[in-house]
C-alpha atoms as a PDB file:
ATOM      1  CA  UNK A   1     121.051 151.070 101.128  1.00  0.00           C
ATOM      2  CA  UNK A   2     123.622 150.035  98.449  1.00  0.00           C
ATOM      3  CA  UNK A   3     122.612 151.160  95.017  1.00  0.00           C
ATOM      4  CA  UNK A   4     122.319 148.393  92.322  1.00  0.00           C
ATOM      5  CA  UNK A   5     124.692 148.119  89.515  1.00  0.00           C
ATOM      6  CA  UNK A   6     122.708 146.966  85.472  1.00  0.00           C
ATOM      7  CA  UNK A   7     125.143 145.380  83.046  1.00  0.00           C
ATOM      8  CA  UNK A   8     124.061 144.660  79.888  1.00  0.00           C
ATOM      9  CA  UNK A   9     126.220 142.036  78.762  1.00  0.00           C
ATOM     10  CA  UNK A  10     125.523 140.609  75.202  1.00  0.00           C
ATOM     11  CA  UNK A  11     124.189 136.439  75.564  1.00  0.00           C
ATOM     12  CA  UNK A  12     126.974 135.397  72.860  1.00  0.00           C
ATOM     13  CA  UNK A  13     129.461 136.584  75.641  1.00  0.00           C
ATOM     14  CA  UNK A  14     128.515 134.200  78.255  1.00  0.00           C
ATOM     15  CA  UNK A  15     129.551 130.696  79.271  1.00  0.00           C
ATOM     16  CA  UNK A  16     127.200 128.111  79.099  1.00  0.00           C
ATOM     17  CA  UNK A  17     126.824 126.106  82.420  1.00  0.00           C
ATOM     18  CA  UNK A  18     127.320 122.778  82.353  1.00  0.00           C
ATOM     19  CA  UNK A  19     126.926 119.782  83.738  1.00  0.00           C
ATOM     20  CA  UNK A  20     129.253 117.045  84.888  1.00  0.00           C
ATOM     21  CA  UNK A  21     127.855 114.856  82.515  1.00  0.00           C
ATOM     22  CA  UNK A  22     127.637 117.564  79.489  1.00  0.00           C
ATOM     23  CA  UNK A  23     124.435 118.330  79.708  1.00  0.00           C
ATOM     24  CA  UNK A  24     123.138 121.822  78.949  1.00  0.00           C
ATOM     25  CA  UNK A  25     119.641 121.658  79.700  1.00  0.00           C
ATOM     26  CA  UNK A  26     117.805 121.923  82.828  1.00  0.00           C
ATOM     27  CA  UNK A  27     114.283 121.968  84.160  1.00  0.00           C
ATOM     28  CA  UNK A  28     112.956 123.682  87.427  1.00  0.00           C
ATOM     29  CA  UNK A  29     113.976 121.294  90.482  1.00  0.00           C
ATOM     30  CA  UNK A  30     110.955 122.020  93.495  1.00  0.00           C
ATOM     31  CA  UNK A  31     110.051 120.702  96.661  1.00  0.00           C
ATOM     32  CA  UNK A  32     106.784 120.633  97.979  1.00  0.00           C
ATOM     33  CA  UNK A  33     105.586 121.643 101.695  1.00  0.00           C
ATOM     34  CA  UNK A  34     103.173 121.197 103.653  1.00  0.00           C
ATOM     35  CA  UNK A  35     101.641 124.079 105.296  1.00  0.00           C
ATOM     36  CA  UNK A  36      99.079 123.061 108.343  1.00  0.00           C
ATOM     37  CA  UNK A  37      95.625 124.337 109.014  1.00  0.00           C
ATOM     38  CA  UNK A  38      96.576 126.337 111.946  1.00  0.00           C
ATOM     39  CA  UNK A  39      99.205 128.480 109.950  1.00  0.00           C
ATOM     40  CA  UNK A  40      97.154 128.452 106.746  1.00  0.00           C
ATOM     41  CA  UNK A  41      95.309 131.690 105.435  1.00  0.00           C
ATOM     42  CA  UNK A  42      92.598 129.813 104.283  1.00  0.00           C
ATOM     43  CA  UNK A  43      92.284 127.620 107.422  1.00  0.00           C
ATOM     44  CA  UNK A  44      92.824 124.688 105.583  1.00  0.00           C
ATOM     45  CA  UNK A  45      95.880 122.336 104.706  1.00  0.00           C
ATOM     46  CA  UNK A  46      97.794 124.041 101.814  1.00  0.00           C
ATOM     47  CA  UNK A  47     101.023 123.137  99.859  1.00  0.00           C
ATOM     48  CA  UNK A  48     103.459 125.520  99.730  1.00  0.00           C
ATOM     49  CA  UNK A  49     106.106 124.617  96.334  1.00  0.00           C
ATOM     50  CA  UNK A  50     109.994 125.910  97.379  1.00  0.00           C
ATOM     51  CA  UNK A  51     112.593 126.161  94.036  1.00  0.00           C
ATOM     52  CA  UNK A  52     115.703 124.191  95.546  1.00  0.00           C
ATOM     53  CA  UNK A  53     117.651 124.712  91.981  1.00  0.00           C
ATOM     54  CA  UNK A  54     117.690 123.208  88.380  1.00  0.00           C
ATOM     55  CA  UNK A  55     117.834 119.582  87.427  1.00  0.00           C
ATOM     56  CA  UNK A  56     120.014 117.926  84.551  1.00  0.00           C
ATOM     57  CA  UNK A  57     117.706 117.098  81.873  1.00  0.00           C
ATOM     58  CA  UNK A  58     120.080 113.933  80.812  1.00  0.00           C
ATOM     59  CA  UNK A  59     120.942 112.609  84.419  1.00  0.00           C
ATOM     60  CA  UNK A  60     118.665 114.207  87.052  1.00  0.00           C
ATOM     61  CA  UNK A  61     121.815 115.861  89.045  1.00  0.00           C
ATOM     62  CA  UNK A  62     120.384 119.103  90.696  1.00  0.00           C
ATOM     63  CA  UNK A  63     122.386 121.691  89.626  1.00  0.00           C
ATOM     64  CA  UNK A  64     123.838 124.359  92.387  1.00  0.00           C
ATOM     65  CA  UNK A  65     122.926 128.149  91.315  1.00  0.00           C
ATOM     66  CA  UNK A  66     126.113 129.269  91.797  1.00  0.00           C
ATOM     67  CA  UNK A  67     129.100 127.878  89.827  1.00  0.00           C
ATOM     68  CA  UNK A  68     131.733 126.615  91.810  1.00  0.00           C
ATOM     69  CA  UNK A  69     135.202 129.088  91.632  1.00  0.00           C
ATOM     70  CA  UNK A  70     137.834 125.988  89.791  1.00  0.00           C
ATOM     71  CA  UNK A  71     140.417 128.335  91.018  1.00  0.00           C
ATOM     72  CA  UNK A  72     139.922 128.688  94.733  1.00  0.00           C
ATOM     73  CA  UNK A  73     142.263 126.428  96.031  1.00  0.00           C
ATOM     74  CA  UNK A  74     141.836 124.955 100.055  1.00  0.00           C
ATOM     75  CA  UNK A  75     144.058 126.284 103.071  1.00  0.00           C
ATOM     76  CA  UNK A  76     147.436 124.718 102.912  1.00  0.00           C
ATOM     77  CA  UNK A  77     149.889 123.416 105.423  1.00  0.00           C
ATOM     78  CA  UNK A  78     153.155 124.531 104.665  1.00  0.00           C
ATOM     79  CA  UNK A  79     156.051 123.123 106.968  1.00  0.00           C
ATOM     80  CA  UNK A  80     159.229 124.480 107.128  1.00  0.00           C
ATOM     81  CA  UNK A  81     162.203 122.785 108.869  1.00  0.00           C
ATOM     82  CA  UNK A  82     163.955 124.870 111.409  1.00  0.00           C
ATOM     83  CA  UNK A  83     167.717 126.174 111.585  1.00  0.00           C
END
């Protein structure tokens, strides 16, 4: 089992995420399930709420958890002309 690494890095340090639209704020984006009788504890239909991520508070795009790397660039073709 890999041990587990604590940073303490001080708030003022960190980036704020944004989003495309420049909003800063988000609020909890869930989906709701249902979870039928037969696989139910209590017997009984049940909903069962599943976090898919955070929502812009200005335009209502969910927001990915992980921050895309701007750097990563795709595979590229590079074609070189023969001798």
């Amino acid at each position: 089992m890999a041990e587990q690494m604590n940073i303490n890095v001080p708030i003022e340090y960190l980036r704020d995420r944004l989003c495309k639209c420049g909003g800063k704020v988000f609020l909890q984006a869930m989906i709701l399930k249902e979870i039928p009788a037969l696989y139910s504890p209590s017997g009984k239909i049940e909903t069962m709420m599943v976090q898919v991520g955070f929502k812009c508070e200005i335009c209502g795009e969910l927001m990915s958890l992980r921050p895309e790397d701007k750097t990563a660039e795709g595979p590229k073709l590079i074609l070189a002309e023969g001798n």
